[in-house]
Protein backbone atom coordinates (compact mmCIF):
# COMPACT_ATOMS: atom_id res chain seq x y z
CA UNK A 1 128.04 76.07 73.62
CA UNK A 2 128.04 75.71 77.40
CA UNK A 3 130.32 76.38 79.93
CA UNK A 4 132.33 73.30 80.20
CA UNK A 5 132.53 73.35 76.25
CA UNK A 6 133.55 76.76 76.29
CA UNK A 7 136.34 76.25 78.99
CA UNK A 8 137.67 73.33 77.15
CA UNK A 9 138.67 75.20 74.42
CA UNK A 10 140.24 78.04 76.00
CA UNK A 11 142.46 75.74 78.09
CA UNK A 12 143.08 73.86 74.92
CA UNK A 13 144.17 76.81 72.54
CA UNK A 14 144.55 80.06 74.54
CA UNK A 15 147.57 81.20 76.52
CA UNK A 16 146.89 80.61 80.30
CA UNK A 17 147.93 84.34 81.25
CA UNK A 18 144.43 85.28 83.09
CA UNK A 19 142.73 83.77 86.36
CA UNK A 20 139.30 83.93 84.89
CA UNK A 21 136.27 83.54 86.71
CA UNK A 22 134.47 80.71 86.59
CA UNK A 23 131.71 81.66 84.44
CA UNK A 24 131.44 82.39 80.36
CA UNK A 25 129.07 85.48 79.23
CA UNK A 26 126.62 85.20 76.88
CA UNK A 27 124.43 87.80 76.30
CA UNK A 28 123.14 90.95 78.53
CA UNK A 29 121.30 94.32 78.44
CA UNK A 30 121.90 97.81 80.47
CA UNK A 31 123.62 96.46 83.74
CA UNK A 32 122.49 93.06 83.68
CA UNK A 33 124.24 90.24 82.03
CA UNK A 34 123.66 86.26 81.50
CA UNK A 35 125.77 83.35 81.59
CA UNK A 36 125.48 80.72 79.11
CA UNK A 37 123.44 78.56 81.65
CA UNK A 38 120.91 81.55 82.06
CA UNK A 39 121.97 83.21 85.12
CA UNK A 40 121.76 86.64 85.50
CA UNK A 41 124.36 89.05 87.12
CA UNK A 42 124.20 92.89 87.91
CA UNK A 43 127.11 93.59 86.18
CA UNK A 44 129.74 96.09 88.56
CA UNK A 45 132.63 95.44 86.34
CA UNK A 46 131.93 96.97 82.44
CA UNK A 47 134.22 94.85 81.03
CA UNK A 48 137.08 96.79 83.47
CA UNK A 49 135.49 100.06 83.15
CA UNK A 50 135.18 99.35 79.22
CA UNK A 51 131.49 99.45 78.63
CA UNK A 52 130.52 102.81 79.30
CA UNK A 53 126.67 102.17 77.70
CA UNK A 54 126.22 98.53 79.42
CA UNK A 55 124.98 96.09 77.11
CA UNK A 56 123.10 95.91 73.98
CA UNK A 57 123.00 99.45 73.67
CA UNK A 58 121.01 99.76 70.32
CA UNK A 59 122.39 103.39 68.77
CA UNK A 60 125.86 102.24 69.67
CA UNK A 61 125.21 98.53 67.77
CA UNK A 62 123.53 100.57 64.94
CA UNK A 63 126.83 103.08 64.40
CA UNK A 64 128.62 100.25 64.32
CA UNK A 65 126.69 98.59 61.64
CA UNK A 66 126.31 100.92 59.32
CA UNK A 67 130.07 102.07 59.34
CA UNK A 68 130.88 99.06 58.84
CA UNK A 69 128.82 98.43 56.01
CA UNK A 70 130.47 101.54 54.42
CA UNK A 71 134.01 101.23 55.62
CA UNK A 72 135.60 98.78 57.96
CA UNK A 73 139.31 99.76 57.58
CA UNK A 74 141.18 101.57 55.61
CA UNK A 75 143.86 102.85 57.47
CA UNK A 76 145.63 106.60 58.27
CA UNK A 77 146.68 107.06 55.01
CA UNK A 78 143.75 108.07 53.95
CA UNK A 79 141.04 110.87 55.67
CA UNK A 80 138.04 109.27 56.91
CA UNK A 81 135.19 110.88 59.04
CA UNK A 82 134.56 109.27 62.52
CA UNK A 83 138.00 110.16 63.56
CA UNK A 84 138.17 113.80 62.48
CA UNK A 85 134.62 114.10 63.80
CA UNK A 86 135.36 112.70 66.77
CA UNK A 87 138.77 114.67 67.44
CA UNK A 88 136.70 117.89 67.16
CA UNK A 89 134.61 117.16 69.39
CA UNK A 90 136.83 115.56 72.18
CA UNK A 91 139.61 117.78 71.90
CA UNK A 92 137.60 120.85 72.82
CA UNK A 93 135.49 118.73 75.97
CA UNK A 94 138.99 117.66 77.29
CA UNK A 95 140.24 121.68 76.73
CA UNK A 96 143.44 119.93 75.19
CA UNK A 97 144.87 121.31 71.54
CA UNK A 98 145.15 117.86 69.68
CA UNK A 99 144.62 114.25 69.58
CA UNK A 100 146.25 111.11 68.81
CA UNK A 101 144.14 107.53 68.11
CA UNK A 102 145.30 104.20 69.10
CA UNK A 103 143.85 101.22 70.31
CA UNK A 104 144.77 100.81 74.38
CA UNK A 105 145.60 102.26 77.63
CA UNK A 106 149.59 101.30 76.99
CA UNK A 107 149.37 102.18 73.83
CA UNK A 108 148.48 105.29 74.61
CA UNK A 109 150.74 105.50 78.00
CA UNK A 110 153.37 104.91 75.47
CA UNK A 111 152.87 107.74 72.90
CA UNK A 112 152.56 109.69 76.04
CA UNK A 113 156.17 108.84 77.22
CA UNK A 114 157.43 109.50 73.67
CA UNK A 115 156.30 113.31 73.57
CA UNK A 116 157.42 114.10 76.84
CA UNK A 117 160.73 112.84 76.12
CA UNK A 118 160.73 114.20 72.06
CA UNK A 119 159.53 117.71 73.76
CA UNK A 120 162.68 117.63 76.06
CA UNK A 121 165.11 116.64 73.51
CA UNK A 122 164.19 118.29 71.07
CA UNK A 123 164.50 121.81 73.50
CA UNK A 124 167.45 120.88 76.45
CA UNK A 125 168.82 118.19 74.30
CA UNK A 126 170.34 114.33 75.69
CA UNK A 127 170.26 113.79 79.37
CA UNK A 128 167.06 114.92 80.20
CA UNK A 129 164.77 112.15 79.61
CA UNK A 130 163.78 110.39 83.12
CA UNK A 131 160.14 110.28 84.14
CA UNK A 132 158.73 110.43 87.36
CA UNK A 133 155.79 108.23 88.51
CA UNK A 134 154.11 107.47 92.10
CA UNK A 135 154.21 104.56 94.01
CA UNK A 136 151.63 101.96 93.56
CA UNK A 137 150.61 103.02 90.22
CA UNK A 138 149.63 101.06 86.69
CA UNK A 139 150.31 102.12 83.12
CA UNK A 140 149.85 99.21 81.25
CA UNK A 141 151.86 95.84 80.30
CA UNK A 142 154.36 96.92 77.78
CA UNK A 143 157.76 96.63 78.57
CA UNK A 144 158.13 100.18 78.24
CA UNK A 145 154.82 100.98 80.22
CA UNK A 146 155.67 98.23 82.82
CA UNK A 147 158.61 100.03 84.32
CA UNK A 148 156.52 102.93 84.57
CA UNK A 149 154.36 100.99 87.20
CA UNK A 150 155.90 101.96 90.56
CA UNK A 151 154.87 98.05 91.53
CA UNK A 152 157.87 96.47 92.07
CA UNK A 153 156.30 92.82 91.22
CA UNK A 154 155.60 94.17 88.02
CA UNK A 155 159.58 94.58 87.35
CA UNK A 156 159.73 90.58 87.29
CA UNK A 157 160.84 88.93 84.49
CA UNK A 158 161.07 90.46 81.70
CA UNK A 159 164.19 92.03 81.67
CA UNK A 160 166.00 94.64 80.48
CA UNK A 161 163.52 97.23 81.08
CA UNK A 162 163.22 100.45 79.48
CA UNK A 163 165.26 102.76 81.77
CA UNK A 164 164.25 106.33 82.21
CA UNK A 165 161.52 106.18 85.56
CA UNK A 166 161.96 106.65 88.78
CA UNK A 167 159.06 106.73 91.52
CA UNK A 168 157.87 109.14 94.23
CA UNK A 169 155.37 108.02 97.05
CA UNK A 170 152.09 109.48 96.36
CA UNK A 171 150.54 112.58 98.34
CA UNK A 172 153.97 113.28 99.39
CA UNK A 173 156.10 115.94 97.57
CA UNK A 174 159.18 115.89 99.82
CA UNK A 175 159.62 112.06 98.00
CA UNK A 176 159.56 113.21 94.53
CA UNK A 177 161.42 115.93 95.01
CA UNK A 178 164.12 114.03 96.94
CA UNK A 179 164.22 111.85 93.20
CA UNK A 180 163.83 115.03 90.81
CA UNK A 181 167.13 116.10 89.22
CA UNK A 182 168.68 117.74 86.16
CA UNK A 183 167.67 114.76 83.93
CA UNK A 184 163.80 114.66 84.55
CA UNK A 185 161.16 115.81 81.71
CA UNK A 186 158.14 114.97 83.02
CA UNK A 187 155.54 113.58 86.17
CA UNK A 188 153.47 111.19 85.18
CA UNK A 189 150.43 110.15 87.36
CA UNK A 190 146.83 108.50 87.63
CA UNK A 191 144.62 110.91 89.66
CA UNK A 192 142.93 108.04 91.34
CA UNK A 193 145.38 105.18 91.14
CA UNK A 194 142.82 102.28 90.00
CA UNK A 195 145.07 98.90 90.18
CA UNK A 196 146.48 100.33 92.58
CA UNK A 197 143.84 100.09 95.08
CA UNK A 198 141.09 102.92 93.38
CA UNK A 199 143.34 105.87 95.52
CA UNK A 200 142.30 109.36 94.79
CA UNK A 201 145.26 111.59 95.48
CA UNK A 202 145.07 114.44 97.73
CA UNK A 203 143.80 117.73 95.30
CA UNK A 204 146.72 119.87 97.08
CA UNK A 205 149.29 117.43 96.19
CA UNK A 206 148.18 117.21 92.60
CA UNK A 207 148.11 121.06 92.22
CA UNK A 208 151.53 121.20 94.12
CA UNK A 209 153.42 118.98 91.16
CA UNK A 210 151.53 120.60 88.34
CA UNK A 211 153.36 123.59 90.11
CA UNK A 212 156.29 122.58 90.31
CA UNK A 213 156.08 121.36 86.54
CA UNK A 214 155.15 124.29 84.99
CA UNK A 215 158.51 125.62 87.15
CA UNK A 216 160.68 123.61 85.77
CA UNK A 217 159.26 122.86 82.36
CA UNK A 218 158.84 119.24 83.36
CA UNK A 219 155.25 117.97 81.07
CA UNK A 220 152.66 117.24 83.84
CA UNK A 221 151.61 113.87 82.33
CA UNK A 222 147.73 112.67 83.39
CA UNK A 223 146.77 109.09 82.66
CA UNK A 224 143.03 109.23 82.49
CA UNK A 225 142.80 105.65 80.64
CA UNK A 226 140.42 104.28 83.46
CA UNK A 227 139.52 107.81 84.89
CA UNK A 228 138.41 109.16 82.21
CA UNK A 229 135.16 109.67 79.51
CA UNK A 230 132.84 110.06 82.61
CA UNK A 231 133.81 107.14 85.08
CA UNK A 232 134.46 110.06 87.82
CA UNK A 233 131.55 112.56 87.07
CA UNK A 234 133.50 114.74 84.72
CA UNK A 235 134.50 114.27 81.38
CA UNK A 236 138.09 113.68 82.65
CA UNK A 237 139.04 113.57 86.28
CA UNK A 238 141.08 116.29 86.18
CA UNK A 239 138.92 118.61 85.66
CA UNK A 240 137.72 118.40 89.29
CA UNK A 241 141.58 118.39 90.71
CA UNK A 242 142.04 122.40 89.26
CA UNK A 243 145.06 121.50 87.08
CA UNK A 244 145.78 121.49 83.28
CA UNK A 245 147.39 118.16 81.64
CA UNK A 246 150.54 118.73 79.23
CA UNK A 247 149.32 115.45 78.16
CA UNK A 248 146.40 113.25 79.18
CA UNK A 249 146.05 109.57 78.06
CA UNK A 250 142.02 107.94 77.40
CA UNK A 251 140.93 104.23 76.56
CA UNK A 252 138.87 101.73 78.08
CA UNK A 253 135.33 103.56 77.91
CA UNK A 254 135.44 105.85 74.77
CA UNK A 255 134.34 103.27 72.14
CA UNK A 256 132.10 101.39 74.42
CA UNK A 257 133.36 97.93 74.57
CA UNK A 258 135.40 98.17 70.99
CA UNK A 259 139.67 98.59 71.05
CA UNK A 260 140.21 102.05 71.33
CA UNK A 261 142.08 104.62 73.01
CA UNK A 262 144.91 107.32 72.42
CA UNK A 263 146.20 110.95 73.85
CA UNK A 264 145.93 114.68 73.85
CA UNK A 265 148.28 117.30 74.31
CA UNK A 266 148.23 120.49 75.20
CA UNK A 267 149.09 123.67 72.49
CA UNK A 268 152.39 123.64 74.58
CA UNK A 269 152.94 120.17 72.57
CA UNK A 270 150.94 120.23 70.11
CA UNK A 271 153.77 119.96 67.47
CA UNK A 272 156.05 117.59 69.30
CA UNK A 273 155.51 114.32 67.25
CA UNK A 274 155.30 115.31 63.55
CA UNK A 275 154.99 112.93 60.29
CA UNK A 276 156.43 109.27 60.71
CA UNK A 277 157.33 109.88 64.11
CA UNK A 278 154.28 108.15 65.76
CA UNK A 279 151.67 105.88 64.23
CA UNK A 280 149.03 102.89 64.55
CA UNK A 281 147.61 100.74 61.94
CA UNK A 282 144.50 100.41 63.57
CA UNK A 283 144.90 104.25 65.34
CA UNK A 284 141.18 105.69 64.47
CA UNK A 285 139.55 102.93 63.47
CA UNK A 286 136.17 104.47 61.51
CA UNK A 287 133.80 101.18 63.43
CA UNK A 288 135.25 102.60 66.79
CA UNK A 289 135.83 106.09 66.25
CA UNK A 290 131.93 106.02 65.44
CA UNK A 291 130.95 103.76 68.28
CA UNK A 292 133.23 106.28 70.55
CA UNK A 293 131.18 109.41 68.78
CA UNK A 294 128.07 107.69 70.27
CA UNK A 295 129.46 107.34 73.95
CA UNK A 296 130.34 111.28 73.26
CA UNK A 297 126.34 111.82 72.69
CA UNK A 298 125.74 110.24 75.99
CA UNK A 299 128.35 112.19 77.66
CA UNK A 300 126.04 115.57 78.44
CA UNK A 301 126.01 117.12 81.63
CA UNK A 302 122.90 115.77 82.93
CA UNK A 303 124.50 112.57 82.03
CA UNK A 304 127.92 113.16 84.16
CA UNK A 305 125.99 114.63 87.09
CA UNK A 306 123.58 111.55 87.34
CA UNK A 307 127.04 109.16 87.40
CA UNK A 308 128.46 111.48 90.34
CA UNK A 309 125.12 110.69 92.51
CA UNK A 310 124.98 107.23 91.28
CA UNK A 311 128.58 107.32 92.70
CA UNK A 312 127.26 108.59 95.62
CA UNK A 313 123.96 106.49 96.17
CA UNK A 314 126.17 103.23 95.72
CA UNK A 315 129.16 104.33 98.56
CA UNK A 316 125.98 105.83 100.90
CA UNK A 317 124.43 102.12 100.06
CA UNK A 318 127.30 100.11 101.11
CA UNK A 319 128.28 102.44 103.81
CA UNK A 320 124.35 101.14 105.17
CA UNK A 321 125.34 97.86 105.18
CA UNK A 322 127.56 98.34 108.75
CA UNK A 323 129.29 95.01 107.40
CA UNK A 324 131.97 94.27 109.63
CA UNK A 325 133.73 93.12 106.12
CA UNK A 326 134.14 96.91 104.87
CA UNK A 327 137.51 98.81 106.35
CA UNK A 328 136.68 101.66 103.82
CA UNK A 329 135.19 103.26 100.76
CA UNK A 330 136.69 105.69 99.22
CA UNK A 331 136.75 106.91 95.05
CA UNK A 332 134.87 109.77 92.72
CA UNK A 333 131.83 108.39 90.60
CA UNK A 334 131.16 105.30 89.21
CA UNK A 335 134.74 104.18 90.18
CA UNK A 336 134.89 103.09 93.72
CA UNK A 337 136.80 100.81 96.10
CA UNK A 338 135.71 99.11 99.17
CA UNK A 339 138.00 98.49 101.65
CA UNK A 340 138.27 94.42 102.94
CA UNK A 341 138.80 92.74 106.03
CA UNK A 342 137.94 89.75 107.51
CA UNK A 343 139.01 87.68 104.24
CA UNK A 344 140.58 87.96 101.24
CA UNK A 345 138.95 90.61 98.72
CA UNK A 346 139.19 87.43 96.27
CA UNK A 347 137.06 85.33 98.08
CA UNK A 348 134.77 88.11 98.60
CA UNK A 349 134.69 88.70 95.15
CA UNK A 350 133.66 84.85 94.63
CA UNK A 351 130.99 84.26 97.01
CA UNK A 352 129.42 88.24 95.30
CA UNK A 353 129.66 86.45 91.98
CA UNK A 354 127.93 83.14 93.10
CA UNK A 355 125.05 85.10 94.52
CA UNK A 356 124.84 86.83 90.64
CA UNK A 357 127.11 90.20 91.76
CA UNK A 358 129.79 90.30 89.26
CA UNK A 359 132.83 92.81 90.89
CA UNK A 360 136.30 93.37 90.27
CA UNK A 361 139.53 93.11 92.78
CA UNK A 362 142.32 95.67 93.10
CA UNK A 363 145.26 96.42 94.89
CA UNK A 364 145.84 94.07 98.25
CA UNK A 365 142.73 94.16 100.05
CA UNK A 366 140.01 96.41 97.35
CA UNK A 367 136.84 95.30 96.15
CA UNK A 368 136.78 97.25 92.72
CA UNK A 369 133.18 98.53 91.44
CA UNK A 370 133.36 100.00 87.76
CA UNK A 371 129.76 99.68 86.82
CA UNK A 372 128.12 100.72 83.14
CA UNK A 373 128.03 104.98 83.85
CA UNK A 374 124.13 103.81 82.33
CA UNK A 375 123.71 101.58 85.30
CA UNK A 376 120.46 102.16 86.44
CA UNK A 377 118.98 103.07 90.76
CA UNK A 378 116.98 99.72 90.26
CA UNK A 379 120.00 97.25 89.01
CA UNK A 380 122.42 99.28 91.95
CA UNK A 381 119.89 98.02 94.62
CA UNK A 382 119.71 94.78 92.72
CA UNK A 383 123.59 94.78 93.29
CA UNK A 384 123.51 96.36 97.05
CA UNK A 385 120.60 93.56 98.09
CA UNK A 386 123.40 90.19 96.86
CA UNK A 387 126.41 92.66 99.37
CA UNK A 388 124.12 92.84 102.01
CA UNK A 389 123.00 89.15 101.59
CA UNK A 390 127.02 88.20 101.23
CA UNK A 391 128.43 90.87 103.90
CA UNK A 392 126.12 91.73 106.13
CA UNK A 393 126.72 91.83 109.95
């Protein structure tokens, strides 16, 4: 099908509820994709940081296969060996206790909520459920996960919200502690806010509330479900702030481009949610648990310190562009944001992709680069040659 074909029947039988770009994917390889009509694109986007091993990645395709030939489905009532294979391993690289499989970054934002507020029940009892959460942050598009997005134009809507969050500026620990109180359980937090605007907080700030946390036996909640599984350089992000997650959430890149995601606790929680009081029917999927065991064998630390100078080659590279277009760069590996002035980071975004630059927008003025962490020096300076050709001075 081409592309007119194809966007026929999307606006004939799909729910309008995404601006798409202009442009339907066919096939690709690495870095490099190809629209229907044959055009190729260095790809900066990974399906929103999904896509850890690119495209057509051929040991990821193959685990795939052949679990699927065995066993599709079969649900968690029943032992199957991706998932436990897979929880041994990541449990130990994210130096958490245990694990919990799901299938998204709310998802997983929301089994996170329920254990911090189980944990507090279940020791202070009622009244001590709120949750704290920074200014300018994303958690996901439940209703639940929603109000934990200190976005106000995210509290449209839908109402009633779930109550229970209030929201502190980030870097700034006179504003949460002007909303803590008697009734909070937990800090919840994104250590580079992605949506947001890709803003890494400040390392003192972060070890100042994981502090004050562990003080008042608060659960230092970490959403890692775009920060994490090597987009920063580490395994998780936090690892490079000095601090130790009561709970960390994990998604978009740990299957590689198939539904997966979930959370890990700490032994401090590690037997918070017992039988039948969490679940998911698709939680540990054996197809994605073993694509996700494949993204693990990438994951060594050769691997992580070539995405931290990728990270680095690609800010020095558009840092060399002086283009009077650029107000900033700022992030920590493969996940980096570009400041924009001088037009919209939209349009910017457009006239990248018509050149064959495909990039991603955040925040109010951030041009949002989550490239495959395989990405290679060639296909960067493939991507850095359309900027310079699109922003240069």
């Amino acid at each position: 099908m081409n592309f007119s074909e194809i966007k026929a029947l999307d606006e004939g039988y799909v729910l309008q509820t995404y601006g798409r770009n202009q442009v339907a994917i066919d096939h690709g390889c690495g870095a490099t994709l190809y629209d229907t009509e044959g055009k190729m694109y260095i790809d900066f986007t990974s399906g929103i940081g999904v896509c850890s091993l690119g495209y057509a990645n051929e040991a990821w395709a193959k685990a795939i296969y052949d679990q699927a030939m065995k066993v599709g489905h079969i649900s968690n009532l029943f032992y199957t060996e991706p998932y436990a294979k897979l929880a041994s391993r990541l449990v130990p690289a994210a130096g958490m206790a245990a694990a919990f499989f799901g299938n998204s970054g709310a998802e997983a934002n929301e089994g996170m909520i329920k254990t911090a507020r189980k944990y507090s029940y279940e020791k202070y009892g009622q009244g001590r459920a709120t949750i704290i959460t920074l200014k300018n942050s994303f958690h996901g598009r439940t209703i639940t996960t929603l109000k934990a997005t200190g976005q106000d134009h995210f509290h449209d809507y839908f109402f009633p919200f779930t109550e229970g969050f209030r929201y502190a500026v980030a870097n700034d620990m006179d504003s949460l502690l002007a909303v803590a109180g008697d009734d909070v359980c937990a800090v919840m937090m994104e250590l580079v806010q992605g949506e947001g605007g890709v803003n890494p907080l400040q390392q003192d700030y972060v070890q100042s509330v994981a502090k004050l946390c562990a003080e008042r036996d608060w659960l230092l909640l970490v959403d890692e479900v775009q920060t994490g599984v090597g987009r920063t350089g580490t395994m998780f992000a936090y690892q490079q702030f000095g601090i130790q997650p009561d709970v960390l959430t994990f998604a978009k890149g740990i299957a590689g481009g198939l539904p997966f995601g979930g959370f890990m606790t700490s032994e401090k929680c590690r037997n918070v949610l017992r039988a039948g009081d969490h679940g998911s029917t698709f939680g540990g999927n054996p197809m994605a648990a073993a694509a996700a065991n494949v993204v693990l064998d990438a994951l060594t630390p050769d691997f992580l310190r070539e995405v931290q100078e990728k990270g680095e080659y690609l800010r020095s590279g558009i840092a060399a562009l002086n283009s009077p277009y650029v107000s900033g760069i700022r992030g920590m590996g493969l996940m980096i944001g570009v400041g924009i002035q001088g037009m919209t980071h939209k349009e910017l975004k457009d006239r990248l992709m018509d050149k064959g630059l495909l990039c991603l927008i955040a925040g109010a003025d951030t041009l949002r680069l989550l490239p495959p962490l395989v990405i290679t020096r060639e296909e960067i300076d493939k991507g850095l040659a359309v900027m310079k050709e699109v922003m240069g001075a």
